[in-house]
PDB file of N, CA and C in Angstrom:
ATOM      1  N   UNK A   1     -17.971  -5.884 -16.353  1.00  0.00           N
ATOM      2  CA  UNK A   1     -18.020  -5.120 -15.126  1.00  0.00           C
ATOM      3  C   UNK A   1     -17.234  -3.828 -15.330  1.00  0.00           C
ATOM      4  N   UNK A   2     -18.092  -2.586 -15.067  1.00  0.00           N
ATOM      5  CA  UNK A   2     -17.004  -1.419 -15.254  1.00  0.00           C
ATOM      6  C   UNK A   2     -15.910  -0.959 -14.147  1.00  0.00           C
ATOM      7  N   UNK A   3     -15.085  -0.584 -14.434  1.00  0.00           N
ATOM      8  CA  UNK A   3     -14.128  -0.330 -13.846  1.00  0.00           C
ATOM      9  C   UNK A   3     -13.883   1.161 -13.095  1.00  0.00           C
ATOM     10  N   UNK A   4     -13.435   1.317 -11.953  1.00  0.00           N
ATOM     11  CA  UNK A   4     -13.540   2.560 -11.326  1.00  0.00           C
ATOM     12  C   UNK A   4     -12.039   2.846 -11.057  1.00  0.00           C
ATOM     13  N   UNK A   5     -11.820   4.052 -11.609  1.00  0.00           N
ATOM     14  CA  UNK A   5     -10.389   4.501 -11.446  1.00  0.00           C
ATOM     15  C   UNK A   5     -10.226   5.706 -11.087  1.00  0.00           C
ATOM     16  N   UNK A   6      -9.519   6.276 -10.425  1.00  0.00           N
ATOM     17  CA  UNK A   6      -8.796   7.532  -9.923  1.00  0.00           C
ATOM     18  C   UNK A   6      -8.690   7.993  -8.451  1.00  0.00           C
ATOM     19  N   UNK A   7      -8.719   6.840  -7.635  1.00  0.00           N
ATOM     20  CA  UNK A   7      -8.018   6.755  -6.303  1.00  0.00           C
ATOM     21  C   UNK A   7      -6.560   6.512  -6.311  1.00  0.00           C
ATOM     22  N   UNK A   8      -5.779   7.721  -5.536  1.00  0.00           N
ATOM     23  CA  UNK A   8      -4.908   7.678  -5.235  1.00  0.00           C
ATOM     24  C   UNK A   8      -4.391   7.598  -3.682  1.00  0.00           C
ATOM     25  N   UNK A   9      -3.439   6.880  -3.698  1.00  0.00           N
ATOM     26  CA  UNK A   9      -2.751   6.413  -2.458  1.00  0.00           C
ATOM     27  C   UNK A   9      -1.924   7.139  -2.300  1.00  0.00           C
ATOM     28  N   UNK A  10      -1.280   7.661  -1.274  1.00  0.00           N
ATOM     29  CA  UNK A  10       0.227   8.277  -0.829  1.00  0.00           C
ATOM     30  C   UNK A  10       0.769   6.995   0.085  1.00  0.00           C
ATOM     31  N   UNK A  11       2.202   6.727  -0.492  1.00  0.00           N
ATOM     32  CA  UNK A  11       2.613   5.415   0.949  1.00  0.00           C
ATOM     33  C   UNK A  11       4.023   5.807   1.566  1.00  0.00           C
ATOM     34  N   UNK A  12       4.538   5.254   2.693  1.00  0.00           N
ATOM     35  CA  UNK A  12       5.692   5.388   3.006  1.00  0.00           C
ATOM     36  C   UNK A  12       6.130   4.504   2.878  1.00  0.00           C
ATOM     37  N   UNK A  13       7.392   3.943   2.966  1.00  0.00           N
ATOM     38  CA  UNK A  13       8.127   2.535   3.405  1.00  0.00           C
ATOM     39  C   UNK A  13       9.293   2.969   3.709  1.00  0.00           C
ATOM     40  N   UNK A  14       9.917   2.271   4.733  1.00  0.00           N
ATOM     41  CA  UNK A  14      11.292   2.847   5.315  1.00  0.00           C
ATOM     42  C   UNK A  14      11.950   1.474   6.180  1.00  0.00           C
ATOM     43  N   UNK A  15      12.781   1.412   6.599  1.00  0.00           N
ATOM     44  CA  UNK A  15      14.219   0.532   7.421  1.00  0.00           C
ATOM     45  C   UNK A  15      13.903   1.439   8.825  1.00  0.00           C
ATOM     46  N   UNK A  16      13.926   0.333   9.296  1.00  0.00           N
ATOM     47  CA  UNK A  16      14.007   1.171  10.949  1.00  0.00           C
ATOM     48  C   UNK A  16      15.069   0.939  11.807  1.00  0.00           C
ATOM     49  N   UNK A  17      15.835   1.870  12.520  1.00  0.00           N
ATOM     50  CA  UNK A  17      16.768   1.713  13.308  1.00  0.00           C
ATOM     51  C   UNK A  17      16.874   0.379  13.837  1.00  0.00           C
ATOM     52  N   UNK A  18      18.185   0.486  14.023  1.00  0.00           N
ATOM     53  CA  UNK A  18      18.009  -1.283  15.077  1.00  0.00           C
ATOM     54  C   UNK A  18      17.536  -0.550  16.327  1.00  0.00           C
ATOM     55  N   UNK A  19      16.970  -1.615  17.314  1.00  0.00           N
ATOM     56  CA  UNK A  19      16.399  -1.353  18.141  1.00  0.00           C
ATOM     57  C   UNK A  19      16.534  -2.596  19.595  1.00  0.00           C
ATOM     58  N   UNK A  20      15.846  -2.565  20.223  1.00  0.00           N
ATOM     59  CA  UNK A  20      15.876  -4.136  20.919  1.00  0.00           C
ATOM     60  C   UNK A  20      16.377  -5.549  20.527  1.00  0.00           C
ATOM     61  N   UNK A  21      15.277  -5.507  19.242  1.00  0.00           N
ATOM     62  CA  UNK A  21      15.055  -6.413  18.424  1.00  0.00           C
ATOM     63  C   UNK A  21      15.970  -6.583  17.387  1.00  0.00           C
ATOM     64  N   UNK A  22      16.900  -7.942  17.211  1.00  0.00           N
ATOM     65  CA  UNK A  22      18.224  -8.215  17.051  1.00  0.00           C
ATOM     66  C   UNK A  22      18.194  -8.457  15.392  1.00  0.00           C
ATOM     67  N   UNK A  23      16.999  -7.851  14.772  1.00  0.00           N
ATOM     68  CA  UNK A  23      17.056  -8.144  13.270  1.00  0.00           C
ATOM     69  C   UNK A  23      16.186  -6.800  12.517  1.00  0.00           C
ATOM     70  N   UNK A  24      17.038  -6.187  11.240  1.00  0.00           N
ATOM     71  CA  UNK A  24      15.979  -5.635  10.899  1.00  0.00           C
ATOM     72  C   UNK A  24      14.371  -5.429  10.277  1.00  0.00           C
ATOM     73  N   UNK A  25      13.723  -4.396  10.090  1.00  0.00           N
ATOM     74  CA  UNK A  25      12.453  -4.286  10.608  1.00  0.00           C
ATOM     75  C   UNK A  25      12.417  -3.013   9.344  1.00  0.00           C
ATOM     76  N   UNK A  26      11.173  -3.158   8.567  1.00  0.00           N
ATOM     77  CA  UNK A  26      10.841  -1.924   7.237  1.00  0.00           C
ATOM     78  C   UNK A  26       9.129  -1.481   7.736  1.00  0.00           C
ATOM     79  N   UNK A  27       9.068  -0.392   8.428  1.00  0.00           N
ATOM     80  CA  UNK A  27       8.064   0.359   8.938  1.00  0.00           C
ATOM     81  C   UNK A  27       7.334   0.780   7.167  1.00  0.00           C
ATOM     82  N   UNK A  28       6.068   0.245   7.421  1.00  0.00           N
ATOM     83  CA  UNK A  28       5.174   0.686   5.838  1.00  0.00           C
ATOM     84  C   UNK A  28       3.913   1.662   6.394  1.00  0.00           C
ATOM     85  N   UNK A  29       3.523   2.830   5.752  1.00  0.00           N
ATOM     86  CA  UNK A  29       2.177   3.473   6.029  1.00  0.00           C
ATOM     87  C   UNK A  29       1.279   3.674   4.672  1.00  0.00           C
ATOM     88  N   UNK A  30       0.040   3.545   5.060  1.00  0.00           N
ATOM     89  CA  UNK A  30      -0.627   3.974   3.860  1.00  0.00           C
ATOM     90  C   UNK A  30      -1.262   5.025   4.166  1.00  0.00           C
ATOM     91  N   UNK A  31      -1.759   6.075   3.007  1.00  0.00           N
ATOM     92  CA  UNK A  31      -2.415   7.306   3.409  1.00  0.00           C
ATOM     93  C   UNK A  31      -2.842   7.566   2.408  1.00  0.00           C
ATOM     94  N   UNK A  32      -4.335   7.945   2.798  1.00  0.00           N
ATOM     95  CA  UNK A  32      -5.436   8.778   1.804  1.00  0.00           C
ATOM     96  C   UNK A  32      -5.481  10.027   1.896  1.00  0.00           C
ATOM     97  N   UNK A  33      -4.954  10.934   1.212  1.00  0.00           N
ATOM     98  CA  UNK A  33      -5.536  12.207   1.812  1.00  0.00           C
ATOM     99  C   UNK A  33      -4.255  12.399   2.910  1.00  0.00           C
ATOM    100  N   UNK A  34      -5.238  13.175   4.069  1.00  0.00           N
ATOM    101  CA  UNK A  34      -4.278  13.757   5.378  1.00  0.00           C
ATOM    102  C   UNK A  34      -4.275  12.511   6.282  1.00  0.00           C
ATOM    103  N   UNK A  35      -5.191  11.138   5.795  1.00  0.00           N
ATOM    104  CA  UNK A  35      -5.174  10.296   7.048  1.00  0.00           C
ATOM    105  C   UNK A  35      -5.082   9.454   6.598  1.00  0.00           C
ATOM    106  N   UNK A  36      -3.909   9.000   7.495  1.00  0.00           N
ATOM    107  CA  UNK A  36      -3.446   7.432   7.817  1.00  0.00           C
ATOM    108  C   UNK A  36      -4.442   6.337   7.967  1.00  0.00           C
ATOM    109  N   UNK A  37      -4.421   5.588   6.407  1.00  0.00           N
ATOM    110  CA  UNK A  37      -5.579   4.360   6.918  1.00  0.00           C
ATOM    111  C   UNK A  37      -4.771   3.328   7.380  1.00  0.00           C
ATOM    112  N   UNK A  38      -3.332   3.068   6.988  1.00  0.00           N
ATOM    113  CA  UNK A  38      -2.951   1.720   7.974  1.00  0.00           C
ATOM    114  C   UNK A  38      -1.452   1.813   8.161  1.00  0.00           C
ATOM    115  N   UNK A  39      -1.047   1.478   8.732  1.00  0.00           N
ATOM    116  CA  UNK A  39       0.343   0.876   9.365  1.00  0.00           C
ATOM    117  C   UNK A  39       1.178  -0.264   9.750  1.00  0.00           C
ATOM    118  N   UNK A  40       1.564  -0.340   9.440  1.00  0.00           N
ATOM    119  CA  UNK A  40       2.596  -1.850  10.026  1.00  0.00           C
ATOM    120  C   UNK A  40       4.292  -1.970   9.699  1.00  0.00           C
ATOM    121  N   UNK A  41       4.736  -2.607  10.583  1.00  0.00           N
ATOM    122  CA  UNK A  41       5.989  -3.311  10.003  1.00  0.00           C
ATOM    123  C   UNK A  41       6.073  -4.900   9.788  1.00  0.00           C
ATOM    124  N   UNK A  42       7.102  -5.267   9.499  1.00  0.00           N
ATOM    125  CA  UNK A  42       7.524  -6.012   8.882  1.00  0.00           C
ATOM    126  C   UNK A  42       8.948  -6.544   8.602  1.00  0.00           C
ATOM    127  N   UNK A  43       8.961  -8.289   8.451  1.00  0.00           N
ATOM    128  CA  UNK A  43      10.848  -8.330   8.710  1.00  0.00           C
ATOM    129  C   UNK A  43      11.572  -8.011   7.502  1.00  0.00           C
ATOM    130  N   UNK A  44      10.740  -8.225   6.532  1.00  0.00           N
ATOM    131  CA  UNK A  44      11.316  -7.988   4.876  1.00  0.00           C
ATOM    132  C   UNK A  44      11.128  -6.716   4.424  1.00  0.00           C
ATOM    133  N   UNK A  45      11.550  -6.342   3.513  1.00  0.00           N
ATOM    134  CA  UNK A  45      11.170  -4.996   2.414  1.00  0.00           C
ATOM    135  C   UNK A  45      10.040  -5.816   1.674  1.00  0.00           C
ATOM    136  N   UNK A  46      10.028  -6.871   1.181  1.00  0.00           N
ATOM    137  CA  UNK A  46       8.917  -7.469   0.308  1.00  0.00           C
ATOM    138  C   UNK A  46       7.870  -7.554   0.794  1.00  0.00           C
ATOM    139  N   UNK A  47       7.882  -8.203   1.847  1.00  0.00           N
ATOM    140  CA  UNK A  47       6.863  -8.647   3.081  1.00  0.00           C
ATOM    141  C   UNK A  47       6.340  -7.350   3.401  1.00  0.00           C
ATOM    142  N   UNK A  48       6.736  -6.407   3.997  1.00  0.00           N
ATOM    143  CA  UNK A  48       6.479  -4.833   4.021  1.00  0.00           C
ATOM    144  C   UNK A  48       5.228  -4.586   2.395  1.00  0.00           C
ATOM    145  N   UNK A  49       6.234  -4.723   1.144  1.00  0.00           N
ATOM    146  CA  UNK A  49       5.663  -4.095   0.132  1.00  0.00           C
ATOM    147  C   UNK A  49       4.337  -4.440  -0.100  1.00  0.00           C
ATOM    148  N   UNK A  50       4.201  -5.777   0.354  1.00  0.00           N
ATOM    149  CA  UNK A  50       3.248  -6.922   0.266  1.00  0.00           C
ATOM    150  C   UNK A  50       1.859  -6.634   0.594  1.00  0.00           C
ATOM    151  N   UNK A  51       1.999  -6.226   2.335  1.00  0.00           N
ATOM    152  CA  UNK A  51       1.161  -5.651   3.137  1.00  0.00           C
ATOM    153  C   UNK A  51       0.738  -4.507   2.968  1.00  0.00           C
ATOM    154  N   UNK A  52       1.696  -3.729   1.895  1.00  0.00           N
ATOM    155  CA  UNK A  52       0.747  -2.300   2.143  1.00  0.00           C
ATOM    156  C   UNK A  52       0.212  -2.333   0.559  1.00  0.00           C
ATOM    157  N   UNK A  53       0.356  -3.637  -0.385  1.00  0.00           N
ATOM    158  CA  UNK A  53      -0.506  -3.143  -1.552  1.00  0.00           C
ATOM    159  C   UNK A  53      -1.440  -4.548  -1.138  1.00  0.00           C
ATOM    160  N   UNK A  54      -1.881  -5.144   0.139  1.00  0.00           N
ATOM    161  CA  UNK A  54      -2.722  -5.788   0.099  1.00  0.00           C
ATOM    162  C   UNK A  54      -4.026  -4.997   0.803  1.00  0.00           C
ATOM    163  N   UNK A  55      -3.206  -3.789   2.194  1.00  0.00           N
ATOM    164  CA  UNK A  55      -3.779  -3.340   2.619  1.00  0.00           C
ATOM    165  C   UNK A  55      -5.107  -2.070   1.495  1.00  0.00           C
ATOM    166  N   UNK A  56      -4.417  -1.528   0.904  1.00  0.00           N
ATOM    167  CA  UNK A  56      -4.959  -0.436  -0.665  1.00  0.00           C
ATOM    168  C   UNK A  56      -5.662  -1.119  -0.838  1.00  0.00           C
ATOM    169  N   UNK A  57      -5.169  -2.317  -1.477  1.00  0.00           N
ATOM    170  CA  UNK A  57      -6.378  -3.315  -2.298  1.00  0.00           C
ATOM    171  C   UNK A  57      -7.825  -3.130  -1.033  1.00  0.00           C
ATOM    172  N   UNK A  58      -8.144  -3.908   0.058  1.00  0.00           N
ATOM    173  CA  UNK A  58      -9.059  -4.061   1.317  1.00  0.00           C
ATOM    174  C   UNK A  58      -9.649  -2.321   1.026  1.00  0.00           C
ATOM    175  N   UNK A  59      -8.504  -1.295   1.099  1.00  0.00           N
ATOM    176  CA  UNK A  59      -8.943  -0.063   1.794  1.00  0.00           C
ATOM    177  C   UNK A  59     -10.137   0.565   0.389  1.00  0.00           C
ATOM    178  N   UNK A  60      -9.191   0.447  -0.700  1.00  0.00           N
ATOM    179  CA  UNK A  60     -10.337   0.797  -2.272  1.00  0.00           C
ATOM    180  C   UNK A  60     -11.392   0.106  -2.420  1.00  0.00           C
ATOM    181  N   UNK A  61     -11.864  -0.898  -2.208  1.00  0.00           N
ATOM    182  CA  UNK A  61     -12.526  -1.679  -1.777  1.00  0.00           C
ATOM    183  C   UNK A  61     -13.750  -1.377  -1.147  1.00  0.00           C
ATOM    184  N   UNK A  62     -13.576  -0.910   0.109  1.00  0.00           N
ATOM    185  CA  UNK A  62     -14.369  -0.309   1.286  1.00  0.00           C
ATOM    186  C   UNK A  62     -14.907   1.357   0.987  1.00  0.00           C
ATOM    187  N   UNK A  63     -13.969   1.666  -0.208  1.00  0.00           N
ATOM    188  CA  UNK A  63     -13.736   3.076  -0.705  1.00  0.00           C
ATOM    189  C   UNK A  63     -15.497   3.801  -1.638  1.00  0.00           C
ATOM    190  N   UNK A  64     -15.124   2.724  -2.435  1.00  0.00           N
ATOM    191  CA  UNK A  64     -16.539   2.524  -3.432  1.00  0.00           C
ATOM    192  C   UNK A  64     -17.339   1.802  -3.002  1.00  0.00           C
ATOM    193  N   UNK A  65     -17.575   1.369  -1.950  1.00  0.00           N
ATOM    194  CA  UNK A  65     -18.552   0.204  -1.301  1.00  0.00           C
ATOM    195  C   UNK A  65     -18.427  -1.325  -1.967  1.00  0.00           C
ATOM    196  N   UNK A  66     -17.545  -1.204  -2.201  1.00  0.00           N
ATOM    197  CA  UNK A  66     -17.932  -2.757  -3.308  1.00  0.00           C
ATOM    198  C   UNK A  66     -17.325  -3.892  -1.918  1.00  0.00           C
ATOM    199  N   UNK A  67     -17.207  -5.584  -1.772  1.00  0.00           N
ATOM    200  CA  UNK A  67     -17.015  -5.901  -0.843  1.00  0.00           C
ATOM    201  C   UNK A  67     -15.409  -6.494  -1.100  1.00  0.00           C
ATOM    202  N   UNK A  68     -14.796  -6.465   0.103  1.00  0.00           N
ATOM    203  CA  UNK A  68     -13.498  -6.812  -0.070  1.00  0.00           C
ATOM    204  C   UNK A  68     -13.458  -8.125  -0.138  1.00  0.00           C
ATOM    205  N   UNK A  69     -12.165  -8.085  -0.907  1.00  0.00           N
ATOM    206  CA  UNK A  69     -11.859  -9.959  -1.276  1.00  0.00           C
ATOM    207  C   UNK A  69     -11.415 -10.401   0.112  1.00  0.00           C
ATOM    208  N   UNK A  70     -11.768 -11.609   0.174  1.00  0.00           N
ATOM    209  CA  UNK A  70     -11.605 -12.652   1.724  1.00  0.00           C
ATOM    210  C   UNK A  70     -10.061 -12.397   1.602  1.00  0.00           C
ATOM    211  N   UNK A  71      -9.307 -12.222   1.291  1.00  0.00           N
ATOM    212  CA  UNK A  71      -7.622 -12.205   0.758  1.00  0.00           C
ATOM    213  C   UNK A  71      -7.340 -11.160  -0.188  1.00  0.00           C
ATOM    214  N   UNK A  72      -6.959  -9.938  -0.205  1.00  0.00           N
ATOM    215  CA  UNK A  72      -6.826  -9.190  -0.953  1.00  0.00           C
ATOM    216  C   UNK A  72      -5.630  -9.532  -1.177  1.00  0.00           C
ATOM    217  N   UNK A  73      -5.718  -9.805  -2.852  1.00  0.00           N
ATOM    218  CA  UNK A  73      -4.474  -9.944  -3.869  1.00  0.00           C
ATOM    219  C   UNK A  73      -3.404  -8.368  -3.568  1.00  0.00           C
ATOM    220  N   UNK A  74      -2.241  -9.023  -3.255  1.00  0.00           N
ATOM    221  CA  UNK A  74      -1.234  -8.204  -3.309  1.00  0.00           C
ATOM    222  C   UNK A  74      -0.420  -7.588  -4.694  1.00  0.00           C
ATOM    223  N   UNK A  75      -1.382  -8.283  -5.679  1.00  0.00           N
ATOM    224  CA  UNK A  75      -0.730  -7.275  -6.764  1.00  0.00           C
ATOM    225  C   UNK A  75       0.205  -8.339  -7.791  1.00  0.00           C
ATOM    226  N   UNK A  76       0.888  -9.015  -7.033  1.00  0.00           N
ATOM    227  CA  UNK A  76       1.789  -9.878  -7.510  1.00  0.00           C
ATOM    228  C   UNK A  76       3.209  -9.567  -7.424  1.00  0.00           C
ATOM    229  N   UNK A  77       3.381  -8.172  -7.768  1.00  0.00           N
ATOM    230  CA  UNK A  77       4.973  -7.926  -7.416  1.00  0.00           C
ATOM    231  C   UNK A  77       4.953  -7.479  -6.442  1.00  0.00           C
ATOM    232  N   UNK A  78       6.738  -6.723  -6.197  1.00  0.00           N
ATOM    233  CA  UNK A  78       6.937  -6.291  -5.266  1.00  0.00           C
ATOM    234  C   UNK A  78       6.653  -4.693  -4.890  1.00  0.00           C
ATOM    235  N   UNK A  79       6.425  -3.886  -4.172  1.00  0.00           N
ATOM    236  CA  UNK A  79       6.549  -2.553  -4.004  1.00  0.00           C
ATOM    237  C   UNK A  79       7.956  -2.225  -3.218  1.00  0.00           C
ATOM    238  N   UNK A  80       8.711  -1.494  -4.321  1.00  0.00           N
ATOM    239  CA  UNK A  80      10.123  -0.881  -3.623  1.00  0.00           C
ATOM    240  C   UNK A  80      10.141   0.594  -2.957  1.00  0.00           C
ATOM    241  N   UNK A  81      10.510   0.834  -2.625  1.00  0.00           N
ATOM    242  CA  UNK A  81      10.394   2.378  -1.681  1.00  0.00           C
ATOM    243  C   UNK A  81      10.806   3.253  -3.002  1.00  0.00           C
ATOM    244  N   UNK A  82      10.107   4.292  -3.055  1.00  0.00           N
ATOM    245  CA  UNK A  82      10.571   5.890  -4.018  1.00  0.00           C
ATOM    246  C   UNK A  82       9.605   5.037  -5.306  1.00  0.00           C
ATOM    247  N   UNK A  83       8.885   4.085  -5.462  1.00  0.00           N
ATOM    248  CA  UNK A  83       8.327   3.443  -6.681  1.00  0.00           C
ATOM    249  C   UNK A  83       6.686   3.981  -6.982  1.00  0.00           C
ATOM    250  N   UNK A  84       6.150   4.669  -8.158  1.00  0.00           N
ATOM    251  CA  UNK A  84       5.144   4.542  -8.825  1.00  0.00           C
ATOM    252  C   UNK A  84       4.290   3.663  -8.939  1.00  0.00           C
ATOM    253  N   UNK A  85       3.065   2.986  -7.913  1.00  0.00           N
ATOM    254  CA  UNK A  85       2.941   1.842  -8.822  1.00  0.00           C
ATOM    255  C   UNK A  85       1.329   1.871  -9.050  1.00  0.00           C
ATOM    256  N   UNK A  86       1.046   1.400 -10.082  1.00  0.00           N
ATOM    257  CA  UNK A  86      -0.374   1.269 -10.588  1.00  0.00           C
ATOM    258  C   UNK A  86      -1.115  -0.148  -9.998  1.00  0.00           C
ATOM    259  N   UNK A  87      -1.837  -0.548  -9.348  1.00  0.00           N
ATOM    260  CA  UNK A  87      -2.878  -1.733  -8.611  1.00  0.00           C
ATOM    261  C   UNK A  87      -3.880  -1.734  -9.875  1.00  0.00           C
ATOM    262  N   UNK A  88      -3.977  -2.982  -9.953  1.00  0.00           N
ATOM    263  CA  UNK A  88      -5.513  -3.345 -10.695  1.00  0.00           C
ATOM    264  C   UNK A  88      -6.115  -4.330  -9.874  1.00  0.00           C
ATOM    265  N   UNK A  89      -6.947  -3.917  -9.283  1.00  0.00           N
ATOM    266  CA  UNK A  89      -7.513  -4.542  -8.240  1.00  0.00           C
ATOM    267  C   UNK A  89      -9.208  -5.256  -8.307  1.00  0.00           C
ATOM    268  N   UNK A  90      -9.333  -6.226  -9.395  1.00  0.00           N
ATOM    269  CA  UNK A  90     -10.370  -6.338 -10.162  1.00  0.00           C
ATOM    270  C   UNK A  90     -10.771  -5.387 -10.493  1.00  0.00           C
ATOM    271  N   UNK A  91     -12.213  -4.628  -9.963  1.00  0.00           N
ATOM    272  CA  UNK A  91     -12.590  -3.536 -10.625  1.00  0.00           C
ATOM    273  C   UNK A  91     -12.448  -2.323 -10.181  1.00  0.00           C
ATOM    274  N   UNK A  92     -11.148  -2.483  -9.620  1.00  0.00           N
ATOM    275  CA  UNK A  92     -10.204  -1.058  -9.056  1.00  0.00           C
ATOM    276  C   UNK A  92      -9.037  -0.964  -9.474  1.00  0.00           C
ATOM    277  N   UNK A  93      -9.278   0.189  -9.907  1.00  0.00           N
ATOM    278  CA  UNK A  93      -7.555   0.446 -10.304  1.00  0.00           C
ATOM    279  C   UNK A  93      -7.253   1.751  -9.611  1.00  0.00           C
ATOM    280  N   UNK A  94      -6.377   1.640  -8.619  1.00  0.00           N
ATOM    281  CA  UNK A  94      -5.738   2.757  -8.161  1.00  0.00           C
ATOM    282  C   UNK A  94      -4.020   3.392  -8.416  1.00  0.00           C
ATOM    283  N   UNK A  95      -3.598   4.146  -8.075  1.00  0.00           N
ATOM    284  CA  UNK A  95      -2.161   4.187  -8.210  1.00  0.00           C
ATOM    285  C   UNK A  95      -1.667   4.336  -6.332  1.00  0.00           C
ATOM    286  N   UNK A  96      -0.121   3.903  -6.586  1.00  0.00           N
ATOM    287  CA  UNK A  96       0.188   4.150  -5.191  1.00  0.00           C
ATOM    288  C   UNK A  96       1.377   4.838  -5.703  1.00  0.00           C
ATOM    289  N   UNK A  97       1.452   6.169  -4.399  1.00  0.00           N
ATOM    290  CA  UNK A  97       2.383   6.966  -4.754  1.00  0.00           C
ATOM    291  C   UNK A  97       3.051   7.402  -3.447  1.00  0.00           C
ATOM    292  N   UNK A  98       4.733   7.526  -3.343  1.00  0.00           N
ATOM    293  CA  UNK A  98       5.199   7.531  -2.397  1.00  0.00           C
ATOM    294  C   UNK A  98       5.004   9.088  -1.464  1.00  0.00           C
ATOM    295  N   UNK A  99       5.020   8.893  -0.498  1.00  0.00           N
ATOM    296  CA  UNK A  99       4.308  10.038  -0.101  1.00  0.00           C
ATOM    297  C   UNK A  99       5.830  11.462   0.254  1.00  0.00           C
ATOM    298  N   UNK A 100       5.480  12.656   0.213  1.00  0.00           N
ATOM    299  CA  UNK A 100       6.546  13.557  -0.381  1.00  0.00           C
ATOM    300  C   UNK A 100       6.885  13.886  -1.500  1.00  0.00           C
ATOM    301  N   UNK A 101       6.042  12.556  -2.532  1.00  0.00           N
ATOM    302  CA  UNK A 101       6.265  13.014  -3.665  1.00  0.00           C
ATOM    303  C   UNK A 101       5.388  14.082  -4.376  1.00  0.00           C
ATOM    304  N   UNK A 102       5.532  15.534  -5.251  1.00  0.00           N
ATOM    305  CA  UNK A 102       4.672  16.151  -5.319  1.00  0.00           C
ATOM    306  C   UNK A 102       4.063  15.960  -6.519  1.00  0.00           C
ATOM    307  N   UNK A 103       2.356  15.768  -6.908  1.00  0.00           N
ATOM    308  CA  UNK A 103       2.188  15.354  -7.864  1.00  0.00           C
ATOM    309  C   UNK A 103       2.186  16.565  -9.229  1.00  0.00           C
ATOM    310  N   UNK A 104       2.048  16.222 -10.506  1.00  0.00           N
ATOM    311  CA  UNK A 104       2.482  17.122 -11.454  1.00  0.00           C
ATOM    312  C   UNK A 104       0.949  17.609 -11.946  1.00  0.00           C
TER     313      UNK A 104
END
């Protein structure tokens, strides 16, 4: 199966103020381009990292038409904030890149 590569992601991940809610909370965004394909938080930094390289995985996916996995594999590790990271996403491979960062 050939492989399709050179989608890039821009992401955020961040700690959010305390707030109401008596525990903290890591706000994650993903972005293509100028637009925001998803958002969420989350109680962990992992759990956070989790969701936004499961979300990429679903979004590349939908990108090339191919059909998304019932469960998009999160990659296996973790995604840390300010981190580079390369997805192989069966027959996607994208990179995720923190967003602000300027590319070279």
């Amino acid at each position: 199966m050939p492989t399709v590569e050179g989608l890039e992601l821009r992401y955020a991940l961040e700690v959010l103020p305390p707030g109401r809610l008596p525990f903290r909370r890591w706000r994650w965004e993903l972005w293509h381009g100028p637009r925001m394909v998803a958002a969420g938080w989350r109680v962990s930094e992992r759990d956070a990292g989790r969701a936004l390289c499961s979300h990429a995985s679903a979004f590349a996916h939908r990108f090339f038409g191919l059909p998304s996995p019932k469960r998009p594999d999160a990659g296996g590790a973790d995604l840390r904030p300010g981190v580079v990271r390369r997805l192989a996403l069966g027959p996607i491979t994208c990179l995720l890149v923190p967003r602000g960062l300027e590319s070279a």
